[in-house]
N, C-alpha and C. Protein backbone atom coordinates (compact mmCIF):
# COMPACT_ATOMS: atom_id res chain seq x y z
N UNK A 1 141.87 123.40 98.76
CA UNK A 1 140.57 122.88 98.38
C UNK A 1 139.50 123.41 99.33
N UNK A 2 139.65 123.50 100.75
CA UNK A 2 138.72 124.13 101.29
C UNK A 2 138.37 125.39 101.85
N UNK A 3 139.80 125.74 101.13
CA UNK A 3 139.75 127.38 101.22
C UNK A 3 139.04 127.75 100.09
N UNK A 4 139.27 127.34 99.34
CA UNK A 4 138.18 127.73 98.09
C UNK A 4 136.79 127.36 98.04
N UNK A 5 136.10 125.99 98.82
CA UNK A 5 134.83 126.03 98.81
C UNK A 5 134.68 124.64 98.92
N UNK A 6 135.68 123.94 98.38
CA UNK A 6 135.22 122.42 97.64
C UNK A 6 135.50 121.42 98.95
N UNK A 7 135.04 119.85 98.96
CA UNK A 7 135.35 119.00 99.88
C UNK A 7 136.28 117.71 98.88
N UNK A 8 136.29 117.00 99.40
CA UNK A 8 136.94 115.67 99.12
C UNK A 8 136.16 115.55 98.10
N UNK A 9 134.86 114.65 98.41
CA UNK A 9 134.13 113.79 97.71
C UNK A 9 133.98 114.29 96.43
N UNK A 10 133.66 116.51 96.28
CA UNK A 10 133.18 116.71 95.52
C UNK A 10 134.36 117.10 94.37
N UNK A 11 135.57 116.82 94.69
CA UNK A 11 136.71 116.74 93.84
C UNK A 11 136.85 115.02 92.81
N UNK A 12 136.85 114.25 94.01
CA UNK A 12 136.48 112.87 93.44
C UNK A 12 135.34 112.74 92.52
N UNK A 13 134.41 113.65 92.96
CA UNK A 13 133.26 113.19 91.98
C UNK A 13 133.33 114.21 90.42
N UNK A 14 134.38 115.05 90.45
CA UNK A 14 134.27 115.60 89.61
C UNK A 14 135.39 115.12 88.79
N UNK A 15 136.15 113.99 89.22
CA UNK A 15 137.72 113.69 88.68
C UNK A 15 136.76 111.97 88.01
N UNK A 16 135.96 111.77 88.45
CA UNK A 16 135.71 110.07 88.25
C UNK A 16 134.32 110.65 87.38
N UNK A 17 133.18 111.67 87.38
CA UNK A 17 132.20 112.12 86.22
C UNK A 17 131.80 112.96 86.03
N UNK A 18 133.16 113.93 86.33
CA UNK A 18 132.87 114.84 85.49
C UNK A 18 133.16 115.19 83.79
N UNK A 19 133.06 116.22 83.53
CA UNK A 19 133.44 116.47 82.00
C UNK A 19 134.90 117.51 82.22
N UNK A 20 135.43 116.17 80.86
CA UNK A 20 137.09 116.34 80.82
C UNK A 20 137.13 117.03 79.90
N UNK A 21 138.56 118.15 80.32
CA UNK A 21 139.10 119.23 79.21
C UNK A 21 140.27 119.19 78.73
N UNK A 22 141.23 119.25 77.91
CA UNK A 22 142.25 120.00 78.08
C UNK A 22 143.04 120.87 78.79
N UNK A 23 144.25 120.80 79.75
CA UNK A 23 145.04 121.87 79.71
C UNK A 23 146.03 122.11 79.39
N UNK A 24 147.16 123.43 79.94
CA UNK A 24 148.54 123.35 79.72
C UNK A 24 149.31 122.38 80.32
N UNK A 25 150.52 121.54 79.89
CA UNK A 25 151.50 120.81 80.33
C UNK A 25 150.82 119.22 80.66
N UNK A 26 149.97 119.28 79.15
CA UNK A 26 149.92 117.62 79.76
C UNK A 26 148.66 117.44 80.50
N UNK A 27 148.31 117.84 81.17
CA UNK A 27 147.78 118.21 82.17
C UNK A 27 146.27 117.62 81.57
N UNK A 28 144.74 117.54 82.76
CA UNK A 28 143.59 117.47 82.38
C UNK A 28 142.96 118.46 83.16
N UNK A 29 141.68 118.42 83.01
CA UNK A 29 141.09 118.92 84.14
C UNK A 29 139.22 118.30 84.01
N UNK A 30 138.89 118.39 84.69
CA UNK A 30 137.48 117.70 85.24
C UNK A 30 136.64 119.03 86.20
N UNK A 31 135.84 118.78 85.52
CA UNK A 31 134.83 120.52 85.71
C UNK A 31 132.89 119.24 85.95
N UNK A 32 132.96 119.42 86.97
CA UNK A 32 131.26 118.94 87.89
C UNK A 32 130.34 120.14 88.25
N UNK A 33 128.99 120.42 87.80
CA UNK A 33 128.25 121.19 88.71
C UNK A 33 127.63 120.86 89.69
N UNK A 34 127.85 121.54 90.84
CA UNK A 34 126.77 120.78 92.14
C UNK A 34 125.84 121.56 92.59
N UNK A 35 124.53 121.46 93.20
CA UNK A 35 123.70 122.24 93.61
C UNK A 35 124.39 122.89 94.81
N UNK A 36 124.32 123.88 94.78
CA UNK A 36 124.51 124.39 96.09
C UNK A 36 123.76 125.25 97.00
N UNK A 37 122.80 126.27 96.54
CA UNK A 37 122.12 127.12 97.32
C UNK A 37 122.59 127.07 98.64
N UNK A 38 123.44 128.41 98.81
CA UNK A 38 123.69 128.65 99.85
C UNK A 38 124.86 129.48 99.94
N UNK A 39 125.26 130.11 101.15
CA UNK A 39 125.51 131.52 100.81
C UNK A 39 127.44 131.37 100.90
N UNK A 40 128.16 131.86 100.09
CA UNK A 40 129.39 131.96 100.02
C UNK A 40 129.73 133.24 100.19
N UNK A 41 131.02 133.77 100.86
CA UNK A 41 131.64 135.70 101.16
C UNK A 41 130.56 135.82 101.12
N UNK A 42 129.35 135.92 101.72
CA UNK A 42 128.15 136.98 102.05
C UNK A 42 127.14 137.03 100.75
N UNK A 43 126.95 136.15 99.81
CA UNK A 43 126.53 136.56 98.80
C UNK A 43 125.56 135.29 98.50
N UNK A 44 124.67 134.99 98.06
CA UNK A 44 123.53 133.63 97.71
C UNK A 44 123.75 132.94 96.75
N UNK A 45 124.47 131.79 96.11
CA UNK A 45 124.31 131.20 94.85
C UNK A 45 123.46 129.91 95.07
N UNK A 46 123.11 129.46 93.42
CA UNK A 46 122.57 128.01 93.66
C UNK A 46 123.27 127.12 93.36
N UNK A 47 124.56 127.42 92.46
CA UNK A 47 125.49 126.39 91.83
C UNK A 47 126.81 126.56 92.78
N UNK A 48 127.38 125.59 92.51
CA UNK A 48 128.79 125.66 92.64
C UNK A 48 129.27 124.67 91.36
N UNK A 49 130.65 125.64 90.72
CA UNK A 49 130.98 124.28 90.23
C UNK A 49 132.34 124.31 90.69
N UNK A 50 132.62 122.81 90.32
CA UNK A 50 134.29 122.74 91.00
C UNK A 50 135.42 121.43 90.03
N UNK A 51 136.28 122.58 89.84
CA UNK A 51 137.28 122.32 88.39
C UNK A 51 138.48 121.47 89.31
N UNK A 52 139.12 120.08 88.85
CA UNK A 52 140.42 119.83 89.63
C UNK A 52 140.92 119.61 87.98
N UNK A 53 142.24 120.11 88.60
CA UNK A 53 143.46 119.95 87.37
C UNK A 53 144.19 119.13 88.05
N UNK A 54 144.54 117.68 86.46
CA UNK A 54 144.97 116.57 87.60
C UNK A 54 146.24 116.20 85.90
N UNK A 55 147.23 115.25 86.84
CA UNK A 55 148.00 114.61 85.79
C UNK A 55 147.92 113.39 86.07
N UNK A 56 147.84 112.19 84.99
CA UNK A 56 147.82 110.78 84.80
C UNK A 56 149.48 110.38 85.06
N UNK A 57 149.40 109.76 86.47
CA UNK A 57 150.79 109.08 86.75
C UNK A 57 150.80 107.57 87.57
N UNK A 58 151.31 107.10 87.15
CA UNK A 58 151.37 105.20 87.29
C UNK A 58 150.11 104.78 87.84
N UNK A 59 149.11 105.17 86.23
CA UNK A 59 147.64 104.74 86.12
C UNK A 59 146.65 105.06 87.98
N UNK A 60 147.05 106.72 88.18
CA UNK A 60 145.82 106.74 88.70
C UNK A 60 146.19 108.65 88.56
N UNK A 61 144.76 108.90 89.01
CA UNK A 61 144.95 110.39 88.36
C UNK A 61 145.35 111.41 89.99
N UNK A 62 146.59 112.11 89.99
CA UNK A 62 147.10 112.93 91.12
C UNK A 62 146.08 114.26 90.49
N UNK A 63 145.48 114.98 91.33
CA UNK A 63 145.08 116.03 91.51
C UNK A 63 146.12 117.16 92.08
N UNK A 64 146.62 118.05 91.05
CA UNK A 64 146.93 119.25 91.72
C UNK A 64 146.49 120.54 92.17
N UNK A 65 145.20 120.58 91.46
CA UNK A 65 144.83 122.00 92.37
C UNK A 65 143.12 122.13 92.03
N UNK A 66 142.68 122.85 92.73
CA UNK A 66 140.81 122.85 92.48
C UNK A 66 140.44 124.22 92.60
N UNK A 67 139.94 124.52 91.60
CA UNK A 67 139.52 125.55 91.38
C UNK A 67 138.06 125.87 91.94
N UNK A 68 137.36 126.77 92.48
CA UNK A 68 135.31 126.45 92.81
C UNK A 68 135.53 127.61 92.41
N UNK A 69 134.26 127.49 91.03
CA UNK A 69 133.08 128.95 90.55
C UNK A 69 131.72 128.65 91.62
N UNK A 70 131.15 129.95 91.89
CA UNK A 70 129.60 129.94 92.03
C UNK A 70 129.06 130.94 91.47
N UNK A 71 127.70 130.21 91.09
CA UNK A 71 126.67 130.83 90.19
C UNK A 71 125.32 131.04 90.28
């Protein structure tokens, strides 16, 4: 998660409002845009967004992995 860009909160906030998708195996995923301006590998964006793919197990949602776009 923070090798890729993302923190805690902004996984939580994308698992509790973000917008839910479909995936393979059952699976969901939760996709949030956040402002970001600011510079990632050397380069300037204003967005970040950040995708967790999670599975529903004894009613609470496990996160397995987080994906971050910037834009």
């Amino acid at each position: 998660m923070k090798e890729r860009g993302a923190n805690e909160e902004e996984v939580i906030e994308a698992v509790e409002n973000g917008e839910m998708f479909p995936v393979k195996f059952e699976r969901s995923g939760f996709r949030r845009n956040f402002p970001f301006n600011g510079t990632w590998n050397n380069k300037r964006y204003n967005t970040k967004q950040v995708e967790a793919i999670a599975i529903y197990e004894a009613d609470t949602w496990i996160v397995i992995t987080v994906l971050v776009k910037f834009f």
